[in-house]
C-alpha atoms as a PDB file:
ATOM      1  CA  UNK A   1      -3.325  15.059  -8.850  1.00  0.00           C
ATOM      2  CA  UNK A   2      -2.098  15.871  -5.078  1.00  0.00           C
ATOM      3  CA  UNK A   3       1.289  16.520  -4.234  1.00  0.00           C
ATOM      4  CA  UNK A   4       2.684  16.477  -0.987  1.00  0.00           C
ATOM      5  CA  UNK A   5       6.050  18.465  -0.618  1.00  0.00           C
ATOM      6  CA  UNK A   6       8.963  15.965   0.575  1.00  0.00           C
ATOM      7  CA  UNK A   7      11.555  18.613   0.613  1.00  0.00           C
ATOM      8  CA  UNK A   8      11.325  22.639   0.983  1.00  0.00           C
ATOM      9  CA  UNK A   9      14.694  24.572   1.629  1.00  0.00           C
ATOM     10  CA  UNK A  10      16.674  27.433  -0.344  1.00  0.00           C
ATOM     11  CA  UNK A  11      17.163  24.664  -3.510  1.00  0.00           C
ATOM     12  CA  UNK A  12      13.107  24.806  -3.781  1.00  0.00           C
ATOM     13  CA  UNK A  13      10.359  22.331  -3.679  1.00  0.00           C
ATOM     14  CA  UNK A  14      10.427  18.657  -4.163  1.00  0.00           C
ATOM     15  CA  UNK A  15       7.252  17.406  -4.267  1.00  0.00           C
ATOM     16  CA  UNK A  16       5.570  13.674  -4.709  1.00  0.00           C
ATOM     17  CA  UNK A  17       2.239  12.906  -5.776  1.00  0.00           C
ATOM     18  CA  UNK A  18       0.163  10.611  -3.924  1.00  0.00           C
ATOM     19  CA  UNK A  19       0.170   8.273  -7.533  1.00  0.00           C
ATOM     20  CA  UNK A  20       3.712   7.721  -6.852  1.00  0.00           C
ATOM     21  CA  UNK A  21       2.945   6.845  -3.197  1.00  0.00           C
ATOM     22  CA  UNK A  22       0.344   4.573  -4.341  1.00  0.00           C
ATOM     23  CA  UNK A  23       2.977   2.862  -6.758  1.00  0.00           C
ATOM     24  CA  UNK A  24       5.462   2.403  -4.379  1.00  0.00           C
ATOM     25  CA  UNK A  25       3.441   0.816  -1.875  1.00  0.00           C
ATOM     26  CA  UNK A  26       1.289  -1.784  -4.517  1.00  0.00           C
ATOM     27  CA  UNK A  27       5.101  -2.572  -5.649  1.00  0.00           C
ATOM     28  CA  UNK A  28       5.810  -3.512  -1.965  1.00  0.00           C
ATOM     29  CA  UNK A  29       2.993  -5.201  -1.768  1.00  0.00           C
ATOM     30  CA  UNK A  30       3.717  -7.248  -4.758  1.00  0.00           C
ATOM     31  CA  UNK A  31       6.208  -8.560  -3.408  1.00  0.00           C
ATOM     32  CA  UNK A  32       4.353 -10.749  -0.640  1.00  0.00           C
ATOM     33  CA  UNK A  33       3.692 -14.315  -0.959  1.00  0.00           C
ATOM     34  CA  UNK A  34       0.552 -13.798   0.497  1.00  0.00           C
ATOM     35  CA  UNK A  35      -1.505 -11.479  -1.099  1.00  0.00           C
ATOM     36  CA  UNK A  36      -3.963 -12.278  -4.095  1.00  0.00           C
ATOM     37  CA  UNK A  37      -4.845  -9.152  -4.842  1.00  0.00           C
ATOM     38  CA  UNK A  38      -5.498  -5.241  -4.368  1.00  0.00           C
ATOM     39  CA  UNK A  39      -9.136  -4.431  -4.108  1.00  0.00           C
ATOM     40  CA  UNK A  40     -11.266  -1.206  -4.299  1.00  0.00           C
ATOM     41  CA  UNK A  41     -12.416  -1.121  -0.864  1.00  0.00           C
ATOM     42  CA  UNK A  42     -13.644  -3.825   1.830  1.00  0.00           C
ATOM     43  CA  UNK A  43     -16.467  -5.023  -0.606  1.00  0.00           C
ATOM     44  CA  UNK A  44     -16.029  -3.958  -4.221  1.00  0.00           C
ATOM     45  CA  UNK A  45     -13.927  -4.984  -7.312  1.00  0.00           C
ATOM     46  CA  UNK A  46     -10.395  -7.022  -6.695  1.00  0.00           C
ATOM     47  CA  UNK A  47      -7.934  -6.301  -8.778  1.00  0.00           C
ATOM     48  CA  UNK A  48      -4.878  -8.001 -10.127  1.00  0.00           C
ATOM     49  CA  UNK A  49      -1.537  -7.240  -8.147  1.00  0.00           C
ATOM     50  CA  UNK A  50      -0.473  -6.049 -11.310  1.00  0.00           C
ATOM     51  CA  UNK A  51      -2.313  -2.818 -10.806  1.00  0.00           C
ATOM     52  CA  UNK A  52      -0.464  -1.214  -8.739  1.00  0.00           C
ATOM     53  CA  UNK A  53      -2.133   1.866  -7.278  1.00  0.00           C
ATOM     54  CA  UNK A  54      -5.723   0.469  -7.104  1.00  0.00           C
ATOM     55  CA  UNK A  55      -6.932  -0.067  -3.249  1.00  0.00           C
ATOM     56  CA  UNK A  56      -4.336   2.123  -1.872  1.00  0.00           C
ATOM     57  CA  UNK A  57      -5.286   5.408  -0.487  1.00  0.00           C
ATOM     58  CA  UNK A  58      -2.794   8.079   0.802  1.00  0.00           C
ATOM     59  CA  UNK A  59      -3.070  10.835   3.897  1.00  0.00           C
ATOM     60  CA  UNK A  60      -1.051  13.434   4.559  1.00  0.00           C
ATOM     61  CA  UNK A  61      -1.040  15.553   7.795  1.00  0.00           C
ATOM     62  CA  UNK A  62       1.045  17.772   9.470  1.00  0.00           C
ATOM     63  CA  UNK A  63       4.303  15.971   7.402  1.00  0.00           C
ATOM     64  CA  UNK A  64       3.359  12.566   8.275  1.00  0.00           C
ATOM     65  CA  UNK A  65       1.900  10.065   5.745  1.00  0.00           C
ATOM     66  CA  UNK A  66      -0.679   7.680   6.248  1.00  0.00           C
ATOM     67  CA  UNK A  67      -0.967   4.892   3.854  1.00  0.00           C
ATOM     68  CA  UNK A  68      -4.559   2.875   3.861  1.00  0.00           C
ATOM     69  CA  UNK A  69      -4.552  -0.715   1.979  1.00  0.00           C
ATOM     70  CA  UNK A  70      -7.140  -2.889   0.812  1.00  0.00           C
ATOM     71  CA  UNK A  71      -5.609  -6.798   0.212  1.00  0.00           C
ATOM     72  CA  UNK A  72      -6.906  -9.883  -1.009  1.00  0.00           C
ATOM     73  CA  UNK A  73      -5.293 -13.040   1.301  1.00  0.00           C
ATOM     74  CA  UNK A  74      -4.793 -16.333  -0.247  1.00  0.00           C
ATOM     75  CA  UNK A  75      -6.455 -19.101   1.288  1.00  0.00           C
ATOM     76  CA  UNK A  76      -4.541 -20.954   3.571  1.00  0.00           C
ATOM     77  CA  UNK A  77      -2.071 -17.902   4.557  1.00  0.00           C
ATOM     78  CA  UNK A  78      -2.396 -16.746   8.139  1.00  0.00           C
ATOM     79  CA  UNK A  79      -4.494 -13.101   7.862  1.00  0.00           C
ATOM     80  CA  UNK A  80      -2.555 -11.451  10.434  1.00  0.00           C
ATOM     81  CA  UNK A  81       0.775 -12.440   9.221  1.00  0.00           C
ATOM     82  CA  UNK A  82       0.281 -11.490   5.839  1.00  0.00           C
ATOM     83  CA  UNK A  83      -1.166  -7.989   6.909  1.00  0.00           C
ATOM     84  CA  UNK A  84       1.803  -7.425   9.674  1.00  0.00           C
ATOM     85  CA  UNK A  85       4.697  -8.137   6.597  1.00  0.00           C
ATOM     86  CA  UNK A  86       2.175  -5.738   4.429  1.00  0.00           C
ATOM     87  CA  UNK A  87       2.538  -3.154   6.959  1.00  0.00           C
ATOM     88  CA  UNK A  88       6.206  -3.514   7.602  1.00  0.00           C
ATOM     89  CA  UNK A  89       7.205  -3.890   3.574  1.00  0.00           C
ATOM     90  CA  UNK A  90       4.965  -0.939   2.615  1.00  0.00           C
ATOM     91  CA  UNK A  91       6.507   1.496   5.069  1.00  0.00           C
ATOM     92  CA  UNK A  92      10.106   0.586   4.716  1.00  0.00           C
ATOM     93  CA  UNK A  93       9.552   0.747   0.639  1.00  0.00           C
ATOM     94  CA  UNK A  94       8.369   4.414   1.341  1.00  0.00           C
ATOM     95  CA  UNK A  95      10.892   5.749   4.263  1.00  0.00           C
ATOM     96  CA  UNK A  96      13.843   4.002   1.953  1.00  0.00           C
ATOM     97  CA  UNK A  97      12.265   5.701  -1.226  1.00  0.00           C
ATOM     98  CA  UNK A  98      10.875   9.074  -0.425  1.00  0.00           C
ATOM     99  CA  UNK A  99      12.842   9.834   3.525  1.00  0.00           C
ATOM    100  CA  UNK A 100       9.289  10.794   4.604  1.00  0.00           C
ATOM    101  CA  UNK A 101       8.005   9.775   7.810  1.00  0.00           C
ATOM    102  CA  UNK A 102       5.015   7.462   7.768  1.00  0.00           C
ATOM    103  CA  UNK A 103       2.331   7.592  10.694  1.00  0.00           C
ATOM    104  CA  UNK A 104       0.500   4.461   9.991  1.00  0.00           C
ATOM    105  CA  UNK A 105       0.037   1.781   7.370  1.00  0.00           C
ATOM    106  CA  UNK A 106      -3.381   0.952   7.947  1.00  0.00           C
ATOM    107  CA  UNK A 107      -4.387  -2.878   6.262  1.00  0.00           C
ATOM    108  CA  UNK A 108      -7.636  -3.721   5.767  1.00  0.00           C
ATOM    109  CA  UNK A 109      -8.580  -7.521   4.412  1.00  0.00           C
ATOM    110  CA  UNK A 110     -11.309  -7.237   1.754  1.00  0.00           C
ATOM    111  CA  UNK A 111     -11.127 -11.098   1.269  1.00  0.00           C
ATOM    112  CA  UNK A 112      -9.777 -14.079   0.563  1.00  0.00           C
ATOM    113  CA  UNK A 113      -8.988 -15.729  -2.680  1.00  0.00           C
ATOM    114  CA  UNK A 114     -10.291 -19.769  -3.026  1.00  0.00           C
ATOM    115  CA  UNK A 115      -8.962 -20.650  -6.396  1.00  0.00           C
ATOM    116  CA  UNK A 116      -5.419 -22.168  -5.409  1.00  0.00           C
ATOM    117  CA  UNK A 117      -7.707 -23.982  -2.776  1.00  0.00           C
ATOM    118  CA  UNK A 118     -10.263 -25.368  -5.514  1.00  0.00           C
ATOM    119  CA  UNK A 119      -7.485 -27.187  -7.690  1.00  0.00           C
END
């Protein structure tokens, strides 16, 4: 498990692993209206938003984190709204919960989810 040191001074070490990262940011994500799902990559498995850490891959370099995302949009949600919120949630969840700066939260749309649309 990588760990990325938040904190280093005289008091020691406080360090996060990049699980916890993940967590944080699927439990942002959760939160939006928009999303279906998490998924592997840009065209593997989907899973539920429930799984918190799955399709979320985490970057650190020279004390800046980089946060890479792979959502499911429901149908009938505009893409590049849902991605923008993703972006902005996902990166205040992290600066409010860790005080580390974050570089980029990258968003990549793996799909879209029909079912809502088939009923």
């Amino acid at each position: 498990m990588q760990e990325n040191i938040l904190t280093n001074n005289q008091n020691g070490e406080i360090k996060v692993s990049n699980q916890v990262i993940s967590v944080i940011s699927g439990m942002a994500v959760n939160e939006i209206e928009g999303v279906a799902a998490l998924a592997e990559d840009s065209d593997s498995t989907v899973y539920s938003k429930k799984m918190l850490s799955r399709g979320i891959f985490v970057e650190v370099k020279n004390d800046e984190l980089t946060v890479t995302l792979n959502i499911v949009v429901k149908y009938g949600y505009h893409i590049n709204e849902v991605a923008r919120e993703v972006q902005l949630k996902v990166k205040d969840a992290l600066e409010n919960m860790l005080g580390f700066r974050i570089k980029t939260v990258n968003v990549i749309v793996a799909g879209v989810d029909f079912t809502e649309a088939d009923k």
